[in-house]
Protein backbone atom coordinates (compact mmCIF):
# COMPACT_ATOMS: atom_id res chain seq x y z
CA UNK A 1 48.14 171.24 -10.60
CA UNK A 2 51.00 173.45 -9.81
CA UNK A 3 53.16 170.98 -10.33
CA UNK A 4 51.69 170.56 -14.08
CA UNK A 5 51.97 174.32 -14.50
CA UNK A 6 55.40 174.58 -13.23
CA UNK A 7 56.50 171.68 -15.60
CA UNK A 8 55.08 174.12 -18.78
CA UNK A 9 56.54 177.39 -17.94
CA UNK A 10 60.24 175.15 -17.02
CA UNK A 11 60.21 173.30 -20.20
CA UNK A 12 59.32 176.60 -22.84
CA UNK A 13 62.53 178.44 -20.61
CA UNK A 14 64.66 175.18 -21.55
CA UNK A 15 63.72 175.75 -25.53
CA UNK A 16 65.38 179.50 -24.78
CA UNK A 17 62.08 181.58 -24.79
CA UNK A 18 62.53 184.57 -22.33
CA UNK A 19 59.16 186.24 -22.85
CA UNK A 20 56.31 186.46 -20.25
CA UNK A 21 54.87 182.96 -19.53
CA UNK A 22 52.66 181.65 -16.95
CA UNK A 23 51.79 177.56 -16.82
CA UNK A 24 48.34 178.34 -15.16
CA UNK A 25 47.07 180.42 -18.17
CA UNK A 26 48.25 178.09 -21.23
CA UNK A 27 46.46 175.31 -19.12
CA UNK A 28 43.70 176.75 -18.96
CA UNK A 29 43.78 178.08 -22.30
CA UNK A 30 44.03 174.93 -23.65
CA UNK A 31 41.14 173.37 -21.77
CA UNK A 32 39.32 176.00 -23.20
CA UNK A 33 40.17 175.29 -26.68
CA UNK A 34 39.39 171.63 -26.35
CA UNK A 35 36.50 171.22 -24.79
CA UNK A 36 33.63 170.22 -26.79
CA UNK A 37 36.02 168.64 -29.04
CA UNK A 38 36.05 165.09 -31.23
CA UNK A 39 38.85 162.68 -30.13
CA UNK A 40 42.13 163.51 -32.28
CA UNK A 41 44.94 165.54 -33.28
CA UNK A 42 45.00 169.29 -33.07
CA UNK A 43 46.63 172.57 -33.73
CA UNK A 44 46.12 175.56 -32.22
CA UNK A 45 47.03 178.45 -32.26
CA UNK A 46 46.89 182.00 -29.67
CA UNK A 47 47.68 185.08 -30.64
CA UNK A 48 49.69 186.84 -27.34
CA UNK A 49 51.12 190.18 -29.13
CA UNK A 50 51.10 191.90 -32.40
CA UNK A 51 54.09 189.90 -33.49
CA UNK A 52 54.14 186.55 -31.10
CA UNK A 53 52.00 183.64 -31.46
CA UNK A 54 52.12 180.13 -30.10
CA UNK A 55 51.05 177.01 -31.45
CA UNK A 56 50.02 174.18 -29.49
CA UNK A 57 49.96 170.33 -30.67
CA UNK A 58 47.69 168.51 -28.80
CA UNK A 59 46.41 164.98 -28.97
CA UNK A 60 43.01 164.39 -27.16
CA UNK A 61 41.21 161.54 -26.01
CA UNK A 62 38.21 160.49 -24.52
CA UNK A 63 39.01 161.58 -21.04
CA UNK A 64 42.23 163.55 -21.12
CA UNK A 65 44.38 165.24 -22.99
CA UNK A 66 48.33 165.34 -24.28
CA UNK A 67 50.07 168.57 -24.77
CA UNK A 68 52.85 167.14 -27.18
CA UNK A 69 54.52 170.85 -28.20
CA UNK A 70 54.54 174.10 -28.09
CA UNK A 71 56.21 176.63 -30.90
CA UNK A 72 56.31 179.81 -29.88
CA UNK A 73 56.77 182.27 -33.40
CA UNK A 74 58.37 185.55 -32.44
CA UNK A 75 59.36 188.04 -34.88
CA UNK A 76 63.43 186.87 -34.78
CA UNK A 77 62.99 183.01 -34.14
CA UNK A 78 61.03 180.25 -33.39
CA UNK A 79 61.25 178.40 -30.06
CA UNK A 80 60.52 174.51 -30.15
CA UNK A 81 59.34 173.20 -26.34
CA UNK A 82 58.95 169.49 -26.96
CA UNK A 83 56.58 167.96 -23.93
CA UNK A 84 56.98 164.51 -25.12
């Protein structure tokens, strides 16, 4: 799993974001957000400051899941991490 949550945090630094990031807790965050969930596409999105949200597009299936993007919405830009 480390692996997975080293691939997150490596791919939102290559999109330019600099803020405070951890793999383990998006992850998990989305896991949280999906379970109990119909088969499909989804937006979310999580709040992290006053002025910085991210949005997550995920696909999910019967079984698993497929984080496709982040955008991370700061107060100066927008950062695009593309996991496809």
């Amino acid at each position: 799993m480390e692996e997975i949550y080293q691939a997150i945090e490596e791919t939102i630094r290559a999109a330019g974001y600099e803020g405070p990031i951890k793999g383990e807790d998006i992850y998990e965050e989305i896991c949280d957000e999906i379970e109990d969930k119909e088969p499909g596409a989804y937006v979310f999105m999580s709040k992290k400051t006053d002025d910085t949200f991210f949005e997550y597009k995920i696909q999910i299936f019967e079984d698993q899941f497929n984080l496709s993007a982040i955008d991370i919405h700061t107060p100066n830009r927008i950062f695009h991490a593309d996991f496809d």
